[in-house]
C-alpha atoms as a PDB file:
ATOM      1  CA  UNK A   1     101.195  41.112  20.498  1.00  0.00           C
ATOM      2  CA  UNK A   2      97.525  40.370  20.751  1.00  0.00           C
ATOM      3  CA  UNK A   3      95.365  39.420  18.036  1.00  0.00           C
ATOM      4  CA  UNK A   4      92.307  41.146  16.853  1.00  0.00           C
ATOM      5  CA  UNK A   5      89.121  40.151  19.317  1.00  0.00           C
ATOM      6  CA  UNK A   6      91.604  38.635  21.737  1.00  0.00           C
ATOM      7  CA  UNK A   7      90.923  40.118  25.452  1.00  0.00           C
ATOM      8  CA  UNK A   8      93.843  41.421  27.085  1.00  0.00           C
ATOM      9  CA  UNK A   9      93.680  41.926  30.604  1.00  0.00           C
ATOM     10  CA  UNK A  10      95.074  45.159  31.758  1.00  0.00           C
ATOM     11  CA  UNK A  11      96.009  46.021  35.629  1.00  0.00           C
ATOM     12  CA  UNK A  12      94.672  49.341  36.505  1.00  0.00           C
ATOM     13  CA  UNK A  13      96.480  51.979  38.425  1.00  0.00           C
ATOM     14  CA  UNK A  14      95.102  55.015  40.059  1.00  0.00           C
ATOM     15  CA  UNK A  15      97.308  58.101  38.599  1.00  0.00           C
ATOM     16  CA  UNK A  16      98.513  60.408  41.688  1.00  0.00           C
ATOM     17  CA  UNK A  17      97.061  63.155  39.610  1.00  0.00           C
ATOM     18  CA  UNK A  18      93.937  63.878  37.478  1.00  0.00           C
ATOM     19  CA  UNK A  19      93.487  66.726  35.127  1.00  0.00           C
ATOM     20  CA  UNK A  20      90.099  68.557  34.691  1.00  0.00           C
ATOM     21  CA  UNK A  21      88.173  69.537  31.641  1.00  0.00           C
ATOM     22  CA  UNK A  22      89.522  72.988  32.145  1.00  0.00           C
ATOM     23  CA  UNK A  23      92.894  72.035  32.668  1.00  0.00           C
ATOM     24  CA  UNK A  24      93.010  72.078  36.467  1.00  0.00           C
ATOM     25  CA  UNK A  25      95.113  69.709  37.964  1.00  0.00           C
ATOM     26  CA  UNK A  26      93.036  68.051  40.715  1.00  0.00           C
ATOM     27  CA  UNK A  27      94.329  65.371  43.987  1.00  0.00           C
ATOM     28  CA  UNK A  28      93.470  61.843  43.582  1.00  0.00           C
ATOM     29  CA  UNK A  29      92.474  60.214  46.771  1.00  0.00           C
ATOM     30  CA  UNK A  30      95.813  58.551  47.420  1.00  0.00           C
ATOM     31  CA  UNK A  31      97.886  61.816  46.772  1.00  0.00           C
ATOM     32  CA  UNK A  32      95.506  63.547  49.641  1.00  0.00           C
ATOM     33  CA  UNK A  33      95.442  60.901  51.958  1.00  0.00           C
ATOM     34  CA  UNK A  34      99.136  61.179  51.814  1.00  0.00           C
ATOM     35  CA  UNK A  35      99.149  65.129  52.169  1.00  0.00           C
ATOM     36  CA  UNK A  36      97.051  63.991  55.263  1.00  0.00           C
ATOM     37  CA  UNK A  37      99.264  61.446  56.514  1.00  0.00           C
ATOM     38  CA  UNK A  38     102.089  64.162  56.489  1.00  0.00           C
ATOM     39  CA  UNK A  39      99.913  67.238  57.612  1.00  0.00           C
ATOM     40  CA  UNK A  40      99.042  64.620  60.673  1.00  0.00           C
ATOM     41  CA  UNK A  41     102.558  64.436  61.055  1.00  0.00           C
ATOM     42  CA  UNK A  42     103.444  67.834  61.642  1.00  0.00           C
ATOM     43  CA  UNK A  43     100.611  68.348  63.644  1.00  0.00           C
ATOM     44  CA  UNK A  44     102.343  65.844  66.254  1.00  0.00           C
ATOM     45  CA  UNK A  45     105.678  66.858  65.774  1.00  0.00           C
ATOM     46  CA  UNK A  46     104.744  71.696  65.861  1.00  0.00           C
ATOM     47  CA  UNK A  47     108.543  72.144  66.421  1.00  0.00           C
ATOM     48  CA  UNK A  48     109.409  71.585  62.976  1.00  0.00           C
ATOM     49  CA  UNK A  49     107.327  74.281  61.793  1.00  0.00           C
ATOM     50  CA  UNK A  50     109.765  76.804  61.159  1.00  0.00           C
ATOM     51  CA  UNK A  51     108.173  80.100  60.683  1.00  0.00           C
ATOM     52  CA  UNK A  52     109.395  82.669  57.669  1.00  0.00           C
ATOM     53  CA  UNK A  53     107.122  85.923  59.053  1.00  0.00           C
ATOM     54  CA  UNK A  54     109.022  88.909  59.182  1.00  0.00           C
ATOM     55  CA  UNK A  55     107.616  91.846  61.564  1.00  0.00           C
ATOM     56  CA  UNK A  56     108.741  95.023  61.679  1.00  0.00           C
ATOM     57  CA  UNK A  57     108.386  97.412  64.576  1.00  0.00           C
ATOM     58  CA  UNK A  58     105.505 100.345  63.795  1.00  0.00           C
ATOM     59  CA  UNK A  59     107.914 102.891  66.151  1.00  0.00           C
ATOM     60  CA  UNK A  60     111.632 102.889  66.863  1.00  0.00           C
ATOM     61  CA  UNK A  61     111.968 103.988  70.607  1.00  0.00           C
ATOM     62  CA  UNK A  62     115.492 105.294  71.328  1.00  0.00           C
ATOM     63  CA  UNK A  63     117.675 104.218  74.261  1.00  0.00           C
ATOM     64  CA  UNK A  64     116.992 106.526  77.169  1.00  0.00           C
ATOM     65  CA  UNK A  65     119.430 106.489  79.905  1.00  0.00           C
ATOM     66  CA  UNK A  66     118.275 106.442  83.012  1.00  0.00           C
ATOM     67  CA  UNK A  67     120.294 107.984  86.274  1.00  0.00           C
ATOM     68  CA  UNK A  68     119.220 106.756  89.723  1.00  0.00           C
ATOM     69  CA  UNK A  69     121.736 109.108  91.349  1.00  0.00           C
ATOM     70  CA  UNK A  70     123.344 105.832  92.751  1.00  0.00           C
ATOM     71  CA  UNK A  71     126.168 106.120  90.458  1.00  0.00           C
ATOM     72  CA  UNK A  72     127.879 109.438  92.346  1.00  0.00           C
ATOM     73  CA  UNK A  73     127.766 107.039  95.523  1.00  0.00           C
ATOM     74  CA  UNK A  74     129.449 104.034  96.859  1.00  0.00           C
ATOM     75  CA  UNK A  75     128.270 101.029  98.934  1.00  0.00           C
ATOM     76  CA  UNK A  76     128.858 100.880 102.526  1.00  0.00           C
ATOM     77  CA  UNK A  77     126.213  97.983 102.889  1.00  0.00           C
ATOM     78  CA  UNK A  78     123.960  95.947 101.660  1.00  0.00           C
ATOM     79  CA  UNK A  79     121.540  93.280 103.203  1.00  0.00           C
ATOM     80  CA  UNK A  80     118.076  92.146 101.409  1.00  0.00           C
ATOM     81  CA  UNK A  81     115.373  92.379 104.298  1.00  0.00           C
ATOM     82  CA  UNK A  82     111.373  93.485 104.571  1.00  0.00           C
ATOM     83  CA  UNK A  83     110.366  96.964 105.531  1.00  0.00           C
ATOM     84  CA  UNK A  84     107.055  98.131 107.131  1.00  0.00           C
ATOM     85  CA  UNK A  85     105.600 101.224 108.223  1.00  0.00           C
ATOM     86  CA  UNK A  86     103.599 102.405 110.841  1.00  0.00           C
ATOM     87  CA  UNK A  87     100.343 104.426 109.510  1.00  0.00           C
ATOM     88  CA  UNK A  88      97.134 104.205 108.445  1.00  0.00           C
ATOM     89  CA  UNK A  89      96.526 101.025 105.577  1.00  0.00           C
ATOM     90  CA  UNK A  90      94.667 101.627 101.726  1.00  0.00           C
ATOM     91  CA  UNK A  91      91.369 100.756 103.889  1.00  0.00           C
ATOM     92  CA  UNK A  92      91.392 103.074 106.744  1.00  0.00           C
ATOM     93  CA  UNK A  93      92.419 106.362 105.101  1.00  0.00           C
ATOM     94  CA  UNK A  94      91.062 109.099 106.776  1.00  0.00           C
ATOM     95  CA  UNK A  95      89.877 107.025 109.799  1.00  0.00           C
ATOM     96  CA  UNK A  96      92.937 107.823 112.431  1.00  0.00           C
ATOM     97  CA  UNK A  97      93.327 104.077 112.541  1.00  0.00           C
ATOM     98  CA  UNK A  98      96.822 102.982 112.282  1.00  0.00           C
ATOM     99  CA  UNK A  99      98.903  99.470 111.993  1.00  0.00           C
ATOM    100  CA  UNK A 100     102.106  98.246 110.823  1.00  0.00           C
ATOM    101  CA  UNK A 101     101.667  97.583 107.001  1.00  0.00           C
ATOM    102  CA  UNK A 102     104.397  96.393 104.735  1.00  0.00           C
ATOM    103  CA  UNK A 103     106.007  98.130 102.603  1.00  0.00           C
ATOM    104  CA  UNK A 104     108.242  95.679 100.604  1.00  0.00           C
ATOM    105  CA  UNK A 105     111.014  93.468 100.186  1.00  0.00           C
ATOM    106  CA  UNK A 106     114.643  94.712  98.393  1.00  0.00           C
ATOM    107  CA  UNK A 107     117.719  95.512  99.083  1.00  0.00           C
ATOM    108  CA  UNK A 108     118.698  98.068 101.801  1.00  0.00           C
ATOM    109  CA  UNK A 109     121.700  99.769 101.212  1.00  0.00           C
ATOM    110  CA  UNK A 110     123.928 102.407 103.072  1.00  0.00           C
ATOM    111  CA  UNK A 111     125.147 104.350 100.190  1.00  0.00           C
ATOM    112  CA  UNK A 112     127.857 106.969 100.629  1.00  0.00           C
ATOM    113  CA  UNK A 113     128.021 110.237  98.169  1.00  0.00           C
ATOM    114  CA  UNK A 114     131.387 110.353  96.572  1.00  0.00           C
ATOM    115  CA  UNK A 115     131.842 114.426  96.799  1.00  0.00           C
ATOM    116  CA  UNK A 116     130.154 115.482  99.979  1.00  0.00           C
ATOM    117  CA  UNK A 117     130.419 111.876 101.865  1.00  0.00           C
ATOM    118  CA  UNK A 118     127.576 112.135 103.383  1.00  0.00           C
ATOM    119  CA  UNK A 119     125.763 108.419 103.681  1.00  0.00           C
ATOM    120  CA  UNK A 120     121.965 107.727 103.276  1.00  0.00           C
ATOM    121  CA  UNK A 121     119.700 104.582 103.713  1.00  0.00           C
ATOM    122  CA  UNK A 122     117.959 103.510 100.469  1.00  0.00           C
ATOM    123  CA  UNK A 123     115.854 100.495  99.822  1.00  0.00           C
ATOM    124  CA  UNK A 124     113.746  99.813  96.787  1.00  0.00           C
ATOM    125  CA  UNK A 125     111.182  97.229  96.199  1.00  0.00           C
ATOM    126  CA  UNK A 126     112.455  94.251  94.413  1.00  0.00           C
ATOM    127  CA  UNK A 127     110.909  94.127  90.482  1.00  0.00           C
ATOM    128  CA  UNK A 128     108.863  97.230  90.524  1.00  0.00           C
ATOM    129  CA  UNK A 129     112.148  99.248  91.770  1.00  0.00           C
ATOM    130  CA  UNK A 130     109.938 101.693  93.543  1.00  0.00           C
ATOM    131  CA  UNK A 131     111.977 103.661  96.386  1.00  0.00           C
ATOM    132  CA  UNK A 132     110.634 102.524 100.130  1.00  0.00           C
ATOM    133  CA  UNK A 133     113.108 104.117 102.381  1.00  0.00           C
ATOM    134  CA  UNK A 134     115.295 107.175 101.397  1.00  0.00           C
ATOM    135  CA  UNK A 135     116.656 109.108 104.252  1.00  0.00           C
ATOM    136  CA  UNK A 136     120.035 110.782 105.410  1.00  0.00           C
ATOM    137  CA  UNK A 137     121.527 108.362 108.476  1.00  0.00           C
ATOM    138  CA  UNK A 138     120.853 111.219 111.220  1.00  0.00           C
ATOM    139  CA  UNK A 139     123.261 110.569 114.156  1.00  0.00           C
ATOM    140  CA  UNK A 140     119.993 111.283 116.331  1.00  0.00           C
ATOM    141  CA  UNK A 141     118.171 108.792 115.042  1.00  0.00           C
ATOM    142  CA  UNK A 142     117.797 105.312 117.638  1.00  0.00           C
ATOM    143  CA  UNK A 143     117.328 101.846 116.190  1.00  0.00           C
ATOM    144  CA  UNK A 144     115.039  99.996 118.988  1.00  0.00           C
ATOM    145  CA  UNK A 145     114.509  96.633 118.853  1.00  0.00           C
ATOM    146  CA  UNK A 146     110.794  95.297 117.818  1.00  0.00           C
ATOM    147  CA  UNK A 147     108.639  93.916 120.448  1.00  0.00           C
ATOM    148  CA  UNK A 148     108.595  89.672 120.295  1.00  0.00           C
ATOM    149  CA  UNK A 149     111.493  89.187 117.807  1.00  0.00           C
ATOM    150  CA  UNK A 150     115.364  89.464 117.999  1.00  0.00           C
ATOM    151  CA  UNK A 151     115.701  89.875 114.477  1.00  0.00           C
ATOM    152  CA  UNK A 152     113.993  93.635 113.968  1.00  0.00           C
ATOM    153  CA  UNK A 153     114.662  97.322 114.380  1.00  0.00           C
ATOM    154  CA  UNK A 154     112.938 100.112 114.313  1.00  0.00           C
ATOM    155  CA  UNK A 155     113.159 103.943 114.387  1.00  0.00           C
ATOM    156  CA  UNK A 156     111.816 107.150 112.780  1.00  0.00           C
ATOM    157  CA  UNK A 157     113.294 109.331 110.043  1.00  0.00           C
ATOM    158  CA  UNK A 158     112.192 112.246 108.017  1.00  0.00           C
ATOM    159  CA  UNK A 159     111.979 110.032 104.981  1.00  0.00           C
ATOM    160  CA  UNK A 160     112.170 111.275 101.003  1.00  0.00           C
ATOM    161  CA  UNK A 161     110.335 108.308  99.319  1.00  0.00           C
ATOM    162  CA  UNK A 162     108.076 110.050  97.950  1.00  0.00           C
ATOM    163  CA  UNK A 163     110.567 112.560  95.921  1.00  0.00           C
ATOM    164  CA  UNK A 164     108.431 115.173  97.130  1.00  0.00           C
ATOM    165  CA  UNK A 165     108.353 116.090 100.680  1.00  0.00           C
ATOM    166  CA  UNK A 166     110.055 114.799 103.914  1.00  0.00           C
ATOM    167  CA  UNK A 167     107.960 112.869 105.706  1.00  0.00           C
ATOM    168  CA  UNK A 168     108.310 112.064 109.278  1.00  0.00           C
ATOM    169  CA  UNK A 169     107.638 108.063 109.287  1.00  0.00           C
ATOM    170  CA  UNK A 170     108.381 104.735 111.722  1.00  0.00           C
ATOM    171  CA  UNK A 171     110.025 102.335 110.146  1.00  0.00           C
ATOM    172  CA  UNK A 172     110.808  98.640 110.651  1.00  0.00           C
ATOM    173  CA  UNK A 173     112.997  96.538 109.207  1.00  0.00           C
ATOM    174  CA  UNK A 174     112.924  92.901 109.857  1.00  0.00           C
ATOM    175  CA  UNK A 175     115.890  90.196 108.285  1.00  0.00           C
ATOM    176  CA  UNK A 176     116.392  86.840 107.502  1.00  0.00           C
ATOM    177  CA  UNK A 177     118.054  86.284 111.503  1.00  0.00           C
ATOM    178  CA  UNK A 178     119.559  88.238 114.613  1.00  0.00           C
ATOM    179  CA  UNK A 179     122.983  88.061 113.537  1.00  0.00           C
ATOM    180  CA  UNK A 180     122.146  89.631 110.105  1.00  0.00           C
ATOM    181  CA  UNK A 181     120.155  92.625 112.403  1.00  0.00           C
ATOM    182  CA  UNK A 182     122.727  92.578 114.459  1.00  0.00           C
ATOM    183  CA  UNK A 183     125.468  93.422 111.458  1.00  0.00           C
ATOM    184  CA  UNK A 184     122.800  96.498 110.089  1.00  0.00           C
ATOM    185  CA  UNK A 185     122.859  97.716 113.307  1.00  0.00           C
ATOM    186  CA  UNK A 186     126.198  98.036 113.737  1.00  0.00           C
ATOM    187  CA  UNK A 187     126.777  99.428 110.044  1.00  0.00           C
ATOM    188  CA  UNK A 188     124.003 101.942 110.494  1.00  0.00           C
ATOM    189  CA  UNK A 189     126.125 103.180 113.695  1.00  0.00           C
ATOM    190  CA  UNK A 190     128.620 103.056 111.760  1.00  0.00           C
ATOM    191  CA  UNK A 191     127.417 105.313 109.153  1.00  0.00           C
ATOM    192  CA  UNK A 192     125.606 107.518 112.059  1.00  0.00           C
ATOM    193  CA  UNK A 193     128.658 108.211 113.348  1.00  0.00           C
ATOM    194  CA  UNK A 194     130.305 108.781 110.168  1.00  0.00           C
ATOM    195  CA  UNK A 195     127.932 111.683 109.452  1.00  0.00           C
ATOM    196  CA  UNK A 196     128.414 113.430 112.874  1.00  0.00           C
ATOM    197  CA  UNK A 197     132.037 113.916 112.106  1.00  0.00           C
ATOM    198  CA  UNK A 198     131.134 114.892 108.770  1.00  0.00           C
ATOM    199  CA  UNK A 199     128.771 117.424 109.869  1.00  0.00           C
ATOM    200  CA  UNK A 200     131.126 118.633 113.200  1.00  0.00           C
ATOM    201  CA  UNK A 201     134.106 118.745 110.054  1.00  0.00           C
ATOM    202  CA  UNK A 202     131.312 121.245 108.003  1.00  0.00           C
ATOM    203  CA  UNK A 203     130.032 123.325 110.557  1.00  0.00           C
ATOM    204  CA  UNK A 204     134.054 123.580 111.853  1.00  0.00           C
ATOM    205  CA  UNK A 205     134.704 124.883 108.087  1.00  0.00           C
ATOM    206  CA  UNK A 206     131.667 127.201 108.038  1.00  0.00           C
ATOM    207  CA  UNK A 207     132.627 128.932 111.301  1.00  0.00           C
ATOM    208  CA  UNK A 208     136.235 129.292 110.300  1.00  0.00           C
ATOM    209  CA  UNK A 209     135.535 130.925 107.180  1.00  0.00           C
ATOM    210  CA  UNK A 210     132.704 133.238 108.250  1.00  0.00           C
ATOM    211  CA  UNK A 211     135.479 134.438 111.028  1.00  0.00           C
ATOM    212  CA  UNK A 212     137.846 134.907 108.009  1.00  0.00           C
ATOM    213  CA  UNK A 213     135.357 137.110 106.348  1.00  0.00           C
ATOM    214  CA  UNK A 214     134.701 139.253 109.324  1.00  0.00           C
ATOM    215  CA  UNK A 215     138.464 139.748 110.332  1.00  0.00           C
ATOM    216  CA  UNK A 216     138.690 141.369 106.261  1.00  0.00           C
ATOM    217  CA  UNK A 217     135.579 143.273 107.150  1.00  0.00           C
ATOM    218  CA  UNK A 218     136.696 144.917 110.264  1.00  0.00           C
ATOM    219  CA  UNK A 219     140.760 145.587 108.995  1.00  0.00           C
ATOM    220  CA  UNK A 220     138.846 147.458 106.057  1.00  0.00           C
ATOM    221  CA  UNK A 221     136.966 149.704 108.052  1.00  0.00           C
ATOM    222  CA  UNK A 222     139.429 149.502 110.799  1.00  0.00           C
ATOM    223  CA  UNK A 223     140.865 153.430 111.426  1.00  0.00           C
ATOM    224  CA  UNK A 224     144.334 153.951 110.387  1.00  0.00           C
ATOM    225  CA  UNK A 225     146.982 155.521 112.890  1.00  0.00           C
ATOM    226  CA  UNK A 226     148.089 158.438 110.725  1.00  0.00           C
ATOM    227  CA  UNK A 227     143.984 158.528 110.131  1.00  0.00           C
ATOM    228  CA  UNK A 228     143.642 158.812 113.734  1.00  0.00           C
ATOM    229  CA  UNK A 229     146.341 161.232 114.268  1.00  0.00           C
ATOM    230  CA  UNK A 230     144.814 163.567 111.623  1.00  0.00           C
END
C-alpha cells in the first residue's frame, strides 16, 4: 500500500465505452474501429448478409387455366424447323413489294383431333408461343422443293394464324438437313392422305343418310294400293 505523497504509477487503459453527461453511451475509438474492421468484413464477404424483409403481394391473381385446344388432339409429328412467308415485310406495306420474310423458329407439329380425326399443321414460335402456321393438311395441297437447297419445302394453304380469317399464304419451311425434310415430307403425305379417306369416309356417310331420309320421305307420301283402288 502506498504511503501518503508517494507517486504511484498507474497504466492507463482506454474503456471500450464512454458515457456522456446525459447518460448516452458513446463508441470509443477502438470499439468503432472494430465495428469497422467487421462492417469491412461483410462488405467483402455480401453472402452472409442474410436478409429478414418480408413482402407481401399488393394483389392475389388466381390460377387461370389456359386451353390451347391441343389437348383434344394427338401427335402424329413433330420436328423443330424455321418457317417463312412469302409477302410484303413491316417496311414495304402497302408498296406491292414482296420477299420471303421469316416468320419463326418452333416446333411444327401434325396434330390429329381425337373425335373427328381430322389432322392439321401447327407451329408456334418458340418463347413468345405465338401461332405461325395453323392449317388443315388439304390432300390438294403440293410440297415443292425450294430453289438452291435440298433441305426446304414449300406450298400454299389457306392458313388460320391469325384466329380470325383464312388467309391464303406461301409457306416455307426449312430444317436442320435433307433427311429431316425428307421425313416431314413423307409424314405430311401421310397425313394428306389420311384426310382424303377421312373426308371420302364423311361425304360416303352424308350421301347415305340424306338417301335414307328421302326413301322415308317418298314411302310417306307414296299412294297406297287400296288408296289407289278407291
Amino acid at each position: 500500500m502506498a504511503s501518503f505523497g508517494e507517486k504511484v504509477e498507474v497504466e492507463a487503459t482506454e474503456p471500450a465505452v464512454a458515457t456522456t453527461a446525459e447518460g448516452a453511451v458513446e463508441a470509443t475509438p477502438a470499439a468503432a474501429e472494430e465495428e469497422g474492421e467487421a462492417a469491412a468484413a461483410d462488405d467483402e464477404n455480401p453472402e452472409a448478409h442474410e436478409s429478414t424483409a418480408q413482402f407481401e403481394a399488393l394483389v392475389n391473381l388466381e390460377e387461370v387455366e389456359v386451353k390451347t385446344h391441343e389437348e383434344d388432339e394427338t401427335i402424329e409429328y413433330v420436328q423443330r424447323a424455321k418457317l417463312f412467308v412469302y409477302g410484303e415485310a413491316s417496311l414495304d406495306k402497302g408498296t406491292g413489294v414482296k420477299s420471303w420474310c421469316e416468320r419463326g423458329v418452333g416446333d411444327c407439329k401434325l396434330l390429329k383431333h381425337k373425335d373427328n380425326n381430322r389432322i392439321r399443321v401447327l407451329m408456334r414460335q418458340e418463347g413468345t408461343l405465338k401461332i405461325i402456321v395453323n392449317h388443315f393438311v388439304d390432300p390438294r395441297i403440293t410440297l415443292t422443293p425450294n430453289v438452291g437447297t435440298d433441305k426446304s419445302w414449300i406450298w400454299r394453304a389457306h392458313d388460320f394464324s391469325n384466329g380470325e380469317t383464312l388467309e391464303e399464304t406461301m409457306f416455307a419451311i426449312r430444317f436442320k438437313d435433307k433427311e429431316i425434310a425428307d421425313k416431314f415430307k413423307e409424314a405430311f403425305e401421310k397425313a394428306q392422305a389420311a384426310n382424303q379417306q377421312h373426308l371420302a369416309g364423311a361425304d360416303d356417310a352424308e350421301g347415305a343418310e340424306e338417301a335414307d331420309e328421302l326413301s322415308k320421305a317418298v314411302e310417306a307420301v307414296s299412294v297406297k294400293p287400296d288408296e289407289e283402288e278407291a
